[in-house]
C-alpha atoms as a PDB file:
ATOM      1  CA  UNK A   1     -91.514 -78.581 189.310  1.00  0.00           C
ATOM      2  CA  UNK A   2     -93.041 -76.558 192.660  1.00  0.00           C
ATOM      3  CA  UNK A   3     -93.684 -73.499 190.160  1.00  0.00           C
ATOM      4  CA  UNK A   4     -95.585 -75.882 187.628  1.00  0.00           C
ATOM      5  CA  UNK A   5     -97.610 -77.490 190.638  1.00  0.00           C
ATOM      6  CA  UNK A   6     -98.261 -74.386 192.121  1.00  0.00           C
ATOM      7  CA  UNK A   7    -100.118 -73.078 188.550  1.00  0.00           C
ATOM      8  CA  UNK A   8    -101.900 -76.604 188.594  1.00  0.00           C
ATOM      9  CA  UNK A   9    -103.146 -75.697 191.721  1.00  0.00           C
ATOM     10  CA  UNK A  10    -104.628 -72.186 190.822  1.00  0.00           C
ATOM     11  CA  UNK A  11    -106.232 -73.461 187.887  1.00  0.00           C
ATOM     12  CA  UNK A  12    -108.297 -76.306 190.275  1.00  0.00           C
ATOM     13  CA  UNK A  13    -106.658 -79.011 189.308  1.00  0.00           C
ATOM     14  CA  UNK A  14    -104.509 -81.705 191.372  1.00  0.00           C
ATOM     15  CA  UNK A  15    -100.537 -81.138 191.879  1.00  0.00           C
ATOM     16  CA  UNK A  16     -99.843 -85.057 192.235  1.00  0.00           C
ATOM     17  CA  UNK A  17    -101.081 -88.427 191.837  1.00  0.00           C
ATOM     18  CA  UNK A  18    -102.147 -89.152 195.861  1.00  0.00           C
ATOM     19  CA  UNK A  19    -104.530 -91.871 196.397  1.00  0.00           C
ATOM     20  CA  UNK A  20    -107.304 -89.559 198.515  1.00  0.00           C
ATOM     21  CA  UNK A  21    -110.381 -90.731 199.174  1.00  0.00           C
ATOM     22  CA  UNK A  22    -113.164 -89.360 197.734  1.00  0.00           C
ATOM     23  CA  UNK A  23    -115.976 -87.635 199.264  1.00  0.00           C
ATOM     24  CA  UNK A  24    -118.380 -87.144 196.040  1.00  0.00           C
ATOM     25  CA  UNK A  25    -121.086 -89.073 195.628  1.00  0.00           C
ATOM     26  CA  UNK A  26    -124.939 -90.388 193.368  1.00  0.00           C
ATOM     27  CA  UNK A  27    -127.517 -88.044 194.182  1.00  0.00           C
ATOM     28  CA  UNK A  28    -128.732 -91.062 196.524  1.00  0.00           C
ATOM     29  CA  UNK A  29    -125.613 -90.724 198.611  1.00  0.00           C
ATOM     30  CA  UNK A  30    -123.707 -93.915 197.229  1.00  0.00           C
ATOM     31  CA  UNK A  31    -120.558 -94.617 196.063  1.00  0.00           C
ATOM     32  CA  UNK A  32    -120.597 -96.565 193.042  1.00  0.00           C
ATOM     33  CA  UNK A  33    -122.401 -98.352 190.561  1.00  0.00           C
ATOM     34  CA  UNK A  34    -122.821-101.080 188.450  1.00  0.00           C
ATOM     35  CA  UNK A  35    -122.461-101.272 184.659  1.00  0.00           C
ATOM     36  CA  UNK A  36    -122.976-104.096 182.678  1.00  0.00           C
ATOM     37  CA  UNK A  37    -121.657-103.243 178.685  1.00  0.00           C
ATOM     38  CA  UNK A  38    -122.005-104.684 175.231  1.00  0.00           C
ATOM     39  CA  UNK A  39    -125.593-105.645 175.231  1.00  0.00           C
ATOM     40  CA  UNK A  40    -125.966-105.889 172.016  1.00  0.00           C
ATOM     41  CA  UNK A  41    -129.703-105.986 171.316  1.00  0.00           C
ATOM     42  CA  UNK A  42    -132.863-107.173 172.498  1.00  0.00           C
ATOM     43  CA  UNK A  43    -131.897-110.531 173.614  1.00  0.00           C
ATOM     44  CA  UNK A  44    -128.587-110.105 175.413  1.00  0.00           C
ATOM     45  CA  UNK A  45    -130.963-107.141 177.667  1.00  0.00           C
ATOM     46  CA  UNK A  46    -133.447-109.912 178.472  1.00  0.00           C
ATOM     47  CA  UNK A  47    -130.239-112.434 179.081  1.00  0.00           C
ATOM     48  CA  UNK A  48    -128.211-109.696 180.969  1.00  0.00           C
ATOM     49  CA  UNK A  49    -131.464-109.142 183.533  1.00  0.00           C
ATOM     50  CA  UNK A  50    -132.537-112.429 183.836  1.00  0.00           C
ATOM     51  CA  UNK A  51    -128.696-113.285 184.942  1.00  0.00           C
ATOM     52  CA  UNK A  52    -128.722-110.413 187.367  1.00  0.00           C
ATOM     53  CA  UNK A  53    -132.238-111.582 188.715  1.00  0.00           C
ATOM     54  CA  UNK A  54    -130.939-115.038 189.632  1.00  0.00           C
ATOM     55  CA  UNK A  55    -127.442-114.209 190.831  1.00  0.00           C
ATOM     56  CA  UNK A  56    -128.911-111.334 193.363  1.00  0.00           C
ATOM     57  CA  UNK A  57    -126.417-108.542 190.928  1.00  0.00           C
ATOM     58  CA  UNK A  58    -128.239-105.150 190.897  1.00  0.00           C
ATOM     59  CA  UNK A  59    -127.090-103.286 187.228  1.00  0.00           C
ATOM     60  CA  UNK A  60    -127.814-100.199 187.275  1.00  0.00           C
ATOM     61  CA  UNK A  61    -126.476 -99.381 183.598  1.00  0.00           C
ATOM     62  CA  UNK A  62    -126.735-101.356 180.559  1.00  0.00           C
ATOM     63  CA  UNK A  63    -124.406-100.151 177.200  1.00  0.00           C
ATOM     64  CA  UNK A  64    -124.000-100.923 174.019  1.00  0.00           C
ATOM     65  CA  UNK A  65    -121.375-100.772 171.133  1.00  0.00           C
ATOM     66  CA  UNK A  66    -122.811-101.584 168.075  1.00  0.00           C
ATOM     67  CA  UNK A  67    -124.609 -98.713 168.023  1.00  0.00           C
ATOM     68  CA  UNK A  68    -128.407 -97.450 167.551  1.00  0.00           C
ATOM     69  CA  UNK A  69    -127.676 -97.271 163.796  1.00  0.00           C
ATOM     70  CA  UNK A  70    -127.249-101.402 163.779  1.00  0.00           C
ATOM     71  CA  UNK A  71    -130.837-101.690 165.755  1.00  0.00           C
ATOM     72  CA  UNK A  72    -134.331-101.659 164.129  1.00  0.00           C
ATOM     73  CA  UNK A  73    -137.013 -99.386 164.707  1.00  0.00           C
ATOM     74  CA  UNK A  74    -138.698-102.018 166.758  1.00  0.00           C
ATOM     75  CA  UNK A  75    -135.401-103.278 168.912  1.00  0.00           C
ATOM     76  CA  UNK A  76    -134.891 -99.856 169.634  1.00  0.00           C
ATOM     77  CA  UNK A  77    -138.362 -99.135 171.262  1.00  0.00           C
ATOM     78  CA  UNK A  78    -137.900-102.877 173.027  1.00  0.00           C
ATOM     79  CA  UNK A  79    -135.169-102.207 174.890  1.00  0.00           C
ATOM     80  CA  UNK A  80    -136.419 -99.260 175.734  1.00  0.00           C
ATOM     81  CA  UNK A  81    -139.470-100.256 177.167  1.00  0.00           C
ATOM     82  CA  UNK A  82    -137.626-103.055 178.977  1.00  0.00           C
ATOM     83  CA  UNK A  83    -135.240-101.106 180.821  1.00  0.00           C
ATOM     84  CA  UNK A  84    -137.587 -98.491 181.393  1.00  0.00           C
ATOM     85  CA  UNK A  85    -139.569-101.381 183.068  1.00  0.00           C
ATOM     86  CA  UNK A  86    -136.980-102.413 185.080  1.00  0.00           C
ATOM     87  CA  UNK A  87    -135.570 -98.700 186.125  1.00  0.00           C
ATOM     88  CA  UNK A  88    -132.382 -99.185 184.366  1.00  0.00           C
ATOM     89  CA  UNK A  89    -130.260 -97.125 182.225  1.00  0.00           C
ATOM     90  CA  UNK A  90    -129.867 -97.862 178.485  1.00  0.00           C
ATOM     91  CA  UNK A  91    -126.580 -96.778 176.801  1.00  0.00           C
ATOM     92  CA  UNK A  92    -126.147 -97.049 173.172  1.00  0.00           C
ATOM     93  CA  UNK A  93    -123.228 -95.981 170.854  1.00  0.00           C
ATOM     94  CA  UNK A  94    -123.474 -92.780 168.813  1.00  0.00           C
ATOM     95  CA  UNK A  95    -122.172 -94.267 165.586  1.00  0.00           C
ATOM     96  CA  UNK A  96    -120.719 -94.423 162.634  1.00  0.00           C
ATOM     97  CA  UNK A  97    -117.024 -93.139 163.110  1.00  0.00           C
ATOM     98  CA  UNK A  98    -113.782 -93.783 161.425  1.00  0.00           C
ATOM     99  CA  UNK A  99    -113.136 -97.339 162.434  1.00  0.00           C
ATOM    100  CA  UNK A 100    -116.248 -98.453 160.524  1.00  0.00           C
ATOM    101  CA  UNK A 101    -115.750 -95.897 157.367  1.00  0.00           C
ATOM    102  CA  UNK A 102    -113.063 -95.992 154.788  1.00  0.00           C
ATOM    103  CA  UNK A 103    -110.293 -94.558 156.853  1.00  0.00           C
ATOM    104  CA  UNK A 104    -107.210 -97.014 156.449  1.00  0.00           C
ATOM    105  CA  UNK A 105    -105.454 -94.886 159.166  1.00  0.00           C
ATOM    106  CA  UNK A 106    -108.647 -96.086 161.555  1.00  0.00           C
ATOM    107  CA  UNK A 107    -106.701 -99.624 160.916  1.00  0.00           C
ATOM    108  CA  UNK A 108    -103.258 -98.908 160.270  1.00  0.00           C
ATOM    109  CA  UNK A 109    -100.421 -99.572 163.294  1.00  0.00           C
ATOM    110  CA  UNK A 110    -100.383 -96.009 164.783  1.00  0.00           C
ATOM    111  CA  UNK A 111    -103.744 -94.867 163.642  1.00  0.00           C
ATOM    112  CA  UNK A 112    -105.823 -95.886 166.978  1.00  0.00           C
ATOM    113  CA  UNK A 113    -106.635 -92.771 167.974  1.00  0.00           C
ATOM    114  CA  UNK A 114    -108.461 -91.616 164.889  1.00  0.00           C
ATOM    115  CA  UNK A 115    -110.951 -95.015 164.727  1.00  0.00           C
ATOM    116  CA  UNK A 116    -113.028 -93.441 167.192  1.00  0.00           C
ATOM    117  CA  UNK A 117    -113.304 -89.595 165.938  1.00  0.00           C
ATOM    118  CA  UNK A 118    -115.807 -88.554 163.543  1.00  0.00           C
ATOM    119  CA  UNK A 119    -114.195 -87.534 159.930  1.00  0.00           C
ATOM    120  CA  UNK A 120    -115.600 -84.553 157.609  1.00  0.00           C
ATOM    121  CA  UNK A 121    -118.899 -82.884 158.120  1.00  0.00           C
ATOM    122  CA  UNK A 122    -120.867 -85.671 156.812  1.00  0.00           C
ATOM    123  CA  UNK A 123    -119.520 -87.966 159.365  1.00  0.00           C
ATOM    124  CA  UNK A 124    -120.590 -85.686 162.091  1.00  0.00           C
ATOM    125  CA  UNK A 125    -124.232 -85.202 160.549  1.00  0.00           C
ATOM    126  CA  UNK A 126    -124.506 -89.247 160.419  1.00  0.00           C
ATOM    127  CA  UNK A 127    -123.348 -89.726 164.150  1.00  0.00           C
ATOM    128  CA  UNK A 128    -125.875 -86.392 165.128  1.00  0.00           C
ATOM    129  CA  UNK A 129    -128.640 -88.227 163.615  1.00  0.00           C
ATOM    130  CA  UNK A 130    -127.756 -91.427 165.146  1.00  0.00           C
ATOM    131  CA  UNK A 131    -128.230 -89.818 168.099  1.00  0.00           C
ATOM    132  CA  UNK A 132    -131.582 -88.101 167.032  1.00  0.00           C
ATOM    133  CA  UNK A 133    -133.337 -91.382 166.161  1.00  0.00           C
ATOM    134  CA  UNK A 134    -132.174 -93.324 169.957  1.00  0.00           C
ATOM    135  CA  UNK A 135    -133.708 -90.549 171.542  1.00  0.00           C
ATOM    136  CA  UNK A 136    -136.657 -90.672 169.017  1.00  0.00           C
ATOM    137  CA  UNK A 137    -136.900 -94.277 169.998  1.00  0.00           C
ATOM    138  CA  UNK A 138    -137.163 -93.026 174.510  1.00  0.00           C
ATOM    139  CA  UNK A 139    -133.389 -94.066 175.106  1.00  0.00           C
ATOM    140  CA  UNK A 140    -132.112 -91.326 177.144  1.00  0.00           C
ATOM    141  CA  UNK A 141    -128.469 -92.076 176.773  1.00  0.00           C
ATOM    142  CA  UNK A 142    -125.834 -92.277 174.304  1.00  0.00           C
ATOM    143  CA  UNK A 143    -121.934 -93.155 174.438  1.00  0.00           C
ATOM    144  CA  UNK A 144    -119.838 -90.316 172.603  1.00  0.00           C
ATOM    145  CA  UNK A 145    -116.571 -90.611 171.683  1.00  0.00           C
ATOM    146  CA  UNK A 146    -116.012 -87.562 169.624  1.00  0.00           C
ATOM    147  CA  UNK A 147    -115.232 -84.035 171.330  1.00  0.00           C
ATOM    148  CA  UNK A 148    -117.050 -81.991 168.332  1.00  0.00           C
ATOM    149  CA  UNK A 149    -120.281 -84.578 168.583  1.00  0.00           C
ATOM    150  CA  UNK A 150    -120.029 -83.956 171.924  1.00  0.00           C
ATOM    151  CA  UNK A 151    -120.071 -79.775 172.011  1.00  0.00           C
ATOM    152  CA  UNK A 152    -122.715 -80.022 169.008  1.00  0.00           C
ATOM    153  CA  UNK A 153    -124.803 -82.046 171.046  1.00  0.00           C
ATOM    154  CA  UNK A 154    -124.842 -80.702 174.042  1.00  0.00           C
ATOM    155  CA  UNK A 155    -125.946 -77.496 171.874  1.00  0.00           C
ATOM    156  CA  UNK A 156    -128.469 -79.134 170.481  1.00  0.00           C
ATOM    157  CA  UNK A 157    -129.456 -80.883 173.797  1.00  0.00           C
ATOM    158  CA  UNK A 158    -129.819 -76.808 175.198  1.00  0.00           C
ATOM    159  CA  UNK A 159    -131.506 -75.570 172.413  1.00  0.00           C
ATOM    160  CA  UNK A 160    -134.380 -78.204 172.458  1.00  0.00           C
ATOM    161  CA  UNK A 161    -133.251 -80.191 169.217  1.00  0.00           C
ATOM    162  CA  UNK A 162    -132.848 -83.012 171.523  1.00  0.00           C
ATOM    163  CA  UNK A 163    -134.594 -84.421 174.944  1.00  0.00           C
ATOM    164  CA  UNK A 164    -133.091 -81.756 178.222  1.00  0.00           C
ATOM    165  CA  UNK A 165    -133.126 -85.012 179.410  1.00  0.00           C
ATOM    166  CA  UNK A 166    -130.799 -87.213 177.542  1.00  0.00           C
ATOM    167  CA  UNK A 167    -127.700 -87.775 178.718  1.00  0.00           C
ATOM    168  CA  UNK A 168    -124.012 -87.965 177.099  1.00  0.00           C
ATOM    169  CA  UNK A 169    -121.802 -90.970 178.653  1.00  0.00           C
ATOM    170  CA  UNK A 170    -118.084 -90.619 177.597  1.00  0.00           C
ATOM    171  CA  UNK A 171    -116.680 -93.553 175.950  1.00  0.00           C
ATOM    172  CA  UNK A 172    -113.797 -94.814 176.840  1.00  0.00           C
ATOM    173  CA  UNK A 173    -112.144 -94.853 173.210  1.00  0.00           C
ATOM    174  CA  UNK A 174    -111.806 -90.969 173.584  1.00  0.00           C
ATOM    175  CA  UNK A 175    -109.041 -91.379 175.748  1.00  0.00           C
ATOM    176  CA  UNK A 176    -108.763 -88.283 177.569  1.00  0.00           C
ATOM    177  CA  UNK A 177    -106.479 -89.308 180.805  1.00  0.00           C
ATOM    178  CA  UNK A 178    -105.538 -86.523 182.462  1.00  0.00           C
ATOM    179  CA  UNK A 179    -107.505 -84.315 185.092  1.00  0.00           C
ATOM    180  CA  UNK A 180    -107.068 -81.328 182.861  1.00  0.00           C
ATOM    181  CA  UNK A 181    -108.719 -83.204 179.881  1.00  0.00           C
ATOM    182  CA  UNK A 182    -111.612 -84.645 181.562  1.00  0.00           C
ATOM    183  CA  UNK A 183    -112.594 -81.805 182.722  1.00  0.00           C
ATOM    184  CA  UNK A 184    -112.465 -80.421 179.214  1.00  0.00           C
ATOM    185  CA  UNK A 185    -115.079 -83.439 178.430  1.00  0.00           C
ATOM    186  CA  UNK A 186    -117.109 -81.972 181.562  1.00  0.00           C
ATOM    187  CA  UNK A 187    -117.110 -78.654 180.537  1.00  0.00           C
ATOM    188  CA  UNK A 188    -118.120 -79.348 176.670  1.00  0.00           C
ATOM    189  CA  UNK A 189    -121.682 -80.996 178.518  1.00  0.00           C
ATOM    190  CA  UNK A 190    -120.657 -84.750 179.576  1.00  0.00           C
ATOM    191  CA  UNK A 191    -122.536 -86.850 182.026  1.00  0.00           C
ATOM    192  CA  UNK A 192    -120.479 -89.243 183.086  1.00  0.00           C
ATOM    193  CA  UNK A 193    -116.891 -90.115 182.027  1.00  0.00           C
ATOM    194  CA  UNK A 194    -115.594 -93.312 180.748  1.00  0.00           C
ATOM    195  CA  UNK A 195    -111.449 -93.249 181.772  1.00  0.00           C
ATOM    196  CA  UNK A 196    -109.177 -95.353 179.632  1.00  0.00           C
ATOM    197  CA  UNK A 197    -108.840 -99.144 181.208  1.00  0.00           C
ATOM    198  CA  UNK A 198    -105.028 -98.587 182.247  1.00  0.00           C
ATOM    199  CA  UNK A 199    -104.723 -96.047 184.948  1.00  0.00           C
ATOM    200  CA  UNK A 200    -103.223 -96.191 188.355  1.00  0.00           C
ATOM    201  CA  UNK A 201    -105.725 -96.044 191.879  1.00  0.00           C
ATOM    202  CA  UNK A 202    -103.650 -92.600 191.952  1.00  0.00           C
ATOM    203  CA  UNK A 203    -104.232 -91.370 188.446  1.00  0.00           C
ATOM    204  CA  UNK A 204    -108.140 -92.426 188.957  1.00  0.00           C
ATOM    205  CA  UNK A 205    -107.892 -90.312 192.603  1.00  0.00           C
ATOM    206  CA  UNK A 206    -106.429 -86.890 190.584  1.00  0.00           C
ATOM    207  CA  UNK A 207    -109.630 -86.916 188.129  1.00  0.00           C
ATOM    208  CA  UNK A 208    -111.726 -87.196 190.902  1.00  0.00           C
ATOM    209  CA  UNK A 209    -110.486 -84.631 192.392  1.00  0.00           C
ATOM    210  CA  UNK A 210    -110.722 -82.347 189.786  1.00  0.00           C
ATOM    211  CA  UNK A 211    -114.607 -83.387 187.992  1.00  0.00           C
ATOM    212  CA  UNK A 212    -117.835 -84.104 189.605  1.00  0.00           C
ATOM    213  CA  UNK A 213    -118.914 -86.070 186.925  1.00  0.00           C
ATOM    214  CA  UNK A 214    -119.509 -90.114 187.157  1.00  0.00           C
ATOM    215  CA  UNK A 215    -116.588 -92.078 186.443  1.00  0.00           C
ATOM    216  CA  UNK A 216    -116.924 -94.878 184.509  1.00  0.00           C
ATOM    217  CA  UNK A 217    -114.234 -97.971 185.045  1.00  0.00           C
ATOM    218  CA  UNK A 218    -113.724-101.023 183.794  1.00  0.00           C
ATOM    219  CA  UNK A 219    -112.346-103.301 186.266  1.00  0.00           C
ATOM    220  CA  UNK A 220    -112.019-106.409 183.989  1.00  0.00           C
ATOM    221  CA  UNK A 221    -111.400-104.856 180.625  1.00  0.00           C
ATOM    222  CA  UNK A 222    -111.735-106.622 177.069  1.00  0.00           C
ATOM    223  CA  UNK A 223    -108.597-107.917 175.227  1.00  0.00           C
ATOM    224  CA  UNK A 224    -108.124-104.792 173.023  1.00  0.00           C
ATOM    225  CA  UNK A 225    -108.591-102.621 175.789  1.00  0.00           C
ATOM    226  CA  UNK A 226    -105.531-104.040 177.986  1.00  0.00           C
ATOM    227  CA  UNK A 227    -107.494-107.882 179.091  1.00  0.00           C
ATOM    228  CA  UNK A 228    -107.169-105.964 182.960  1.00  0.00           C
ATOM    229  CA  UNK A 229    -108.670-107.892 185.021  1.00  0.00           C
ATOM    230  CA  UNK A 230    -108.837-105.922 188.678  1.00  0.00           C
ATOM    231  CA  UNK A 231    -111.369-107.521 190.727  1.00  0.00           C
ATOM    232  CA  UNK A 232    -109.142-107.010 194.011  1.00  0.00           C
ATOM    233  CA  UNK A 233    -108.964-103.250 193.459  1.00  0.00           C
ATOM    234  CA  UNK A 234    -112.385-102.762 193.592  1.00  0.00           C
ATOM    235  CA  UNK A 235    -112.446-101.582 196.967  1.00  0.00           C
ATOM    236  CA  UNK A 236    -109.897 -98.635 196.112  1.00  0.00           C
ATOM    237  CA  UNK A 237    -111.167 -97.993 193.258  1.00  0.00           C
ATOM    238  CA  UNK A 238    -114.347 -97.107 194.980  1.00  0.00           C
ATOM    239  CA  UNK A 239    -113.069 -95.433 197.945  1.00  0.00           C
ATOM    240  CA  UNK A 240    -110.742 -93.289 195.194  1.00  0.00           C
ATOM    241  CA  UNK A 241    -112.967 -92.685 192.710  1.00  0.00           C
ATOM    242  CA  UNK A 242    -116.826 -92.547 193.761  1.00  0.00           C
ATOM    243  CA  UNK A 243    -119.194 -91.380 192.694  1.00  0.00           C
ATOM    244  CA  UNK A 244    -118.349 -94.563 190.041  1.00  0.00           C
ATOM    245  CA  UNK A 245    -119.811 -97.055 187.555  1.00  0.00           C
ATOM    246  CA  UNK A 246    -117.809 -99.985 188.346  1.00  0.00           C
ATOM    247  CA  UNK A 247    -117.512-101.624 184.933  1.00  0.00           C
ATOM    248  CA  UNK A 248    -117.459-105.223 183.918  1.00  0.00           C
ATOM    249  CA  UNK A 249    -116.340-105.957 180.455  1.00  0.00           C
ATOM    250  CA  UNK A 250    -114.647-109.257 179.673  1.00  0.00           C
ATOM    251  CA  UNK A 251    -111.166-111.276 179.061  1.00  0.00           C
ATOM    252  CA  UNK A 252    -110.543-113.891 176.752  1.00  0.00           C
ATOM    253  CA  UNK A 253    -113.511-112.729 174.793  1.00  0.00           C
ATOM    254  CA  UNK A 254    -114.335-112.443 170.962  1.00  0.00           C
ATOM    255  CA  UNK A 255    -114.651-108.337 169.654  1.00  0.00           C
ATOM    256  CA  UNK A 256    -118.486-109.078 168.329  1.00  0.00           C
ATOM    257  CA  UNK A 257    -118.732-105.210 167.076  1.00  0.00           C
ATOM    258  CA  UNK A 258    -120.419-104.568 164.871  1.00  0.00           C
ATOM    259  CA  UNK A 259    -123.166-107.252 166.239  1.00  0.00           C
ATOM    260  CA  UNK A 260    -126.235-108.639 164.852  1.00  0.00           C
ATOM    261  CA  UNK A 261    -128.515-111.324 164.743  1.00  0.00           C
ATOM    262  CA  UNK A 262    -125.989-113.913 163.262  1.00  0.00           C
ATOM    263  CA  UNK A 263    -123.723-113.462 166.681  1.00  0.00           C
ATOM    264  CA  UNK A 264    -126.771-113.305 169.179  1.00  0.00           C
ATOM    265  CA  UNK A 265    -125.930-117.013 170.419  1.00  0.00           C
ATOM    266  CA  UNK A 266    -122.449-115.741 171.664  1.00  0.00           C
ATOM    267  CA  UNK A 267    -123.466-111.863 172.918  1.00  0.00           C
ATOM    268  CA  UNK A 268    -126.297-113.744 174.857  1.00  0.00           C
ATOM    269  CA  UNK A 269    -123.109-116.029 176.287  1.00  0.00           C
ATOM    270  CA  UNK A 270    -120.777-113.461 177.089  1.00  0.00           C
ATOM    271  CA  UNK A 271    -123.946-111.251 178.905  1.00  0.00           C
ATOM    272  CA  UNK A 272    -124.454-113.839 181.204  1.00  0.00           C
ATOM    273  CA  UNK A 273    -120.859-114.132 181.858  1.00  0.00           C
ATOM    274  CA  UNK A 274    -120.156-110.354 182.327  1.00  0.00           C
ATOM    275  CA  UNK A 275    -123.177-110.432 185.420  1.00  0.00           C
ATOM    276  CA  UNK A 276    -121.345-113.851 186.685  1.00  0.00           C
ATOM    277  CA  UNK A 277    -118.127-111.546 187.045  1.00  0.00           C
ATOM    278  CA  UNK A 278    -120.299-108.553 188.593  1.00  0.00           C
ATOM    279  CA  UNK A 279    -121.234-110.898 191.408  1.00  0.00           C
ATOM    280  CA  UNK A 280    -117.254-112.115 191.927  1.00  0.00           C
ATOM    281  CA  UNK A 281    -116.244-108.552 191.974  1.00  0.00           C
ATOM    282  CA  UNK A 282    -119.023-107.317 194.099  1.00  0.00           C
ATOM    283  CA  UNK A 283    -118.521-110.183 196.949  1.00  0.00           C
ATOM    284  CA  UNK A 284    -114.726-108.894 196.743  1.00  0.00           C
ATOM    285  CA  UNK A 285    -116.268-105.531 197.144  1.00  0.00           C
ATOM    286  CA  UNK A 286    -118.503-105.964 200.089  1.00  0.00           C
ATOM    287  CA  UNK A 287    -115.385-108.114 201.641  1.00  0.00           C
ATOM    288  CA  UNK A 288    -113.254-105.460 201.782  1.00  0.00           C
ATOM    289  CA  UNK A 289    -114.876-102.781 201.930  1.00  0.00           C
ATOM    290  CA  UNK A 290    -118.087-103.953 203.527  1.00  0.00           C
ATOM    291  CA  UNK A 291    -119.452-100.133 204.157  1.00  0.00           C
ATOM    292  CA  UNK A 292    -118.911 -99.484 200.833  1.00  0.00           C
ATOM    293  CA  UNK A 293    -122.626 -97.846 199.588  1.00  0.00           C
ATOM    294  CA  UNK A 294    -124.091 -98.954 196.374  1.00  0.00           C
ATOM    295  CA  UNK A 295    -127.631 -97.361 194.682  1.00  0.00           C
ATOM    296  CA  UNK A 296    -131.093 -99.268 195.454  1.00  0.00           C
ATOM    297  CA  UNK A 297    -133.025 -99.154 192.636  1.00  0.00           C
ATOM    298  CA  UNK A 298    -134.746 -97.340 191.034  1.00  0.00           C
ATOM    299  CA  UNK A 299    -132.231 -94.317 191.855  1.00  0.00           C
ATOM    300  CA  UNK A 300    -131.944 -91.333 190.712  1.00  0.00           C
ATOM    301  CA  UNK A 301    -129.941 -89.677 187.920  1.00  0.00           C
ATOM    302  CA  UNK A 302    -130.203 -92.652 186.192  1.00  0.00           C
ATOM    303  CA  UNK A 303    -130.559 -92.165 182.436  1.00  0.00           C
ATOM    304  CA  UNK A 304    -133.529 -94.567 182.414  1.00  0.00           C
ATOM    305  CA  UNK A 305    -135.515 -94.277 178.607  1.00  0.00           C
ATOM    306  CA  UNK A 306    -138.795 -93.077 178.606  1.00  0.00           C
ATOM    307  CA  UNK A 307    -141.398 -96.287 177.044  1.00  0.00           C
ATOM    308  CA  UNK A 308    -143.480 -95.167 174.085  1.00  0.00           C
END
């Protein structure tokens, strides 16, 4: 294996798995992050903030998984103007892709991996205009789970067709889990990099090592993503992997994608429960690993939407 190693090596890239600690870091010098997902419209923001507000949790990312196609005109502008009042980031989902077309391998047994990619040309024009109208709206970030969406609009991004200032977060249902892939991801014009839920403090350490780019973590993960739930690893997770979102998602929890109005009573619910785990993993955080430096808000290279 030396000879394989050594070629890892010259391209850049890691030779092993070893837990190092990381020296990268936000542009304010911290270490992580914290990101508070599947807000699912208007009121679960308000319910999200007002939970951080009373339990003392900063969030310095809110996302989204329904999608800006599932939001009106007018939800769209209101959460923008209310994270853009608060100095937060907004995050929604560049949809539609497979898993909500008429792809029965999106839903068959071995047909995971194809739910999240975007199918024919027509596909790829919906999920490219998706995109178009949240940044129409001031959001300044979108979730991207495709690698052609991705290169097409990061081209588009560089040619002026969209905001120089929006900003591509990886989602994690690409899947890429490798050092060598990510930095595929980085290269194609990702921001930050959602990793899948699973991986080792090791694995996590070898990506670092071989992106700059924000990773992304979930460190209590949904049911269909695994049900994780690794509130004790924060700390090395940190130390292994900054500069890092640390991610709380949610066990024992209902999928409510696609969301609407009809499921607002229980997105609200599970929002206020996600910021309730925030503050359990970030008292195990500052226990041990007390130095440990998180952003102040506002802070910058935050995707934070621009208020019309």
């Amino acid at each position: 294996m030396r000879q394989t190693r050594e070629f890892l090596r010259s391209q850049g890239l890691p030779t092993d798995d070893s837990p190092t600690t990381s020296t990268k870091r936000f542009p304010d010098g911290a270490q992580y992050r914290v990101e508070i997902p599947s807000t699912e419209g208007p009121e679960v923001l308000d319910a999200v903030l007002d939970a951080a507000d009373a339990r003392r949790v900063p969030v310095h990312r809110i996302s989204q998984g329904s999608g800006g196609m599932l939001l009106t005109d007018d939800e769209l502008r209101a959460m923008a103007a209310t994270a853009a009042g608060r100095s937060v980031e907004l995050s929604l989902f560049a949809r539609p892709v497979a898993g909500w077309d008429t792809s029965p391998m999106a839903t068959a047994p071995a047909g995971g991996p194809v739910a999240a990619q975007a199918r024919g040309t027509e596909q790829l024009v919906h999920v490219l205009e998706d995109i178009r109208r949240t940044a129409d709206a001031g959001i300044r970030s979108v979730l991207i789970t495709d690698l052609g969406v991705l290169k097409v609009a990061a081209a588009m991004r560089a040619a002026g067709d969209l905001p120089p200032d929006l900003q591509f977060k990886i989602s994690v249902q690409m899947g890429l889990a490798n050092p060598a892939s990510v930095r595929i991801a980085e290269d194609l014009g990702a921001d930050t990099y959602n990793v899948p839920t699973d991986l080792s403090i090791g694995q996590l350490a070898a990506i670092r090592a071989a992106t700059d780019l924000p990773l992304d973590v979930y460190v209590e993960a949904p049911d269909d993503m695994g049900g994780f739930v690794r509130h004790f690893e924060i700390a090395e997770i940190v130390r292994v992997a900054a500069p890092v979102h640390v991610k709380f998602g949610l066990r024992n929890a209902p999928n409510i994608y696609p969301s609407g109005t009809h499921l607002t009573p229980t997105a609200v619910a599970l929002g206020r429960e996600r910021v309730r785990r925030a503050q359990i993993g970030l008292d195990l955080l500052r226990r041990y690993a007390p130095d440990a430096a998180g952003s102040q808000l506002p802070a910058p290279g935050l995707a934070v939407p621009v208020a019309g």
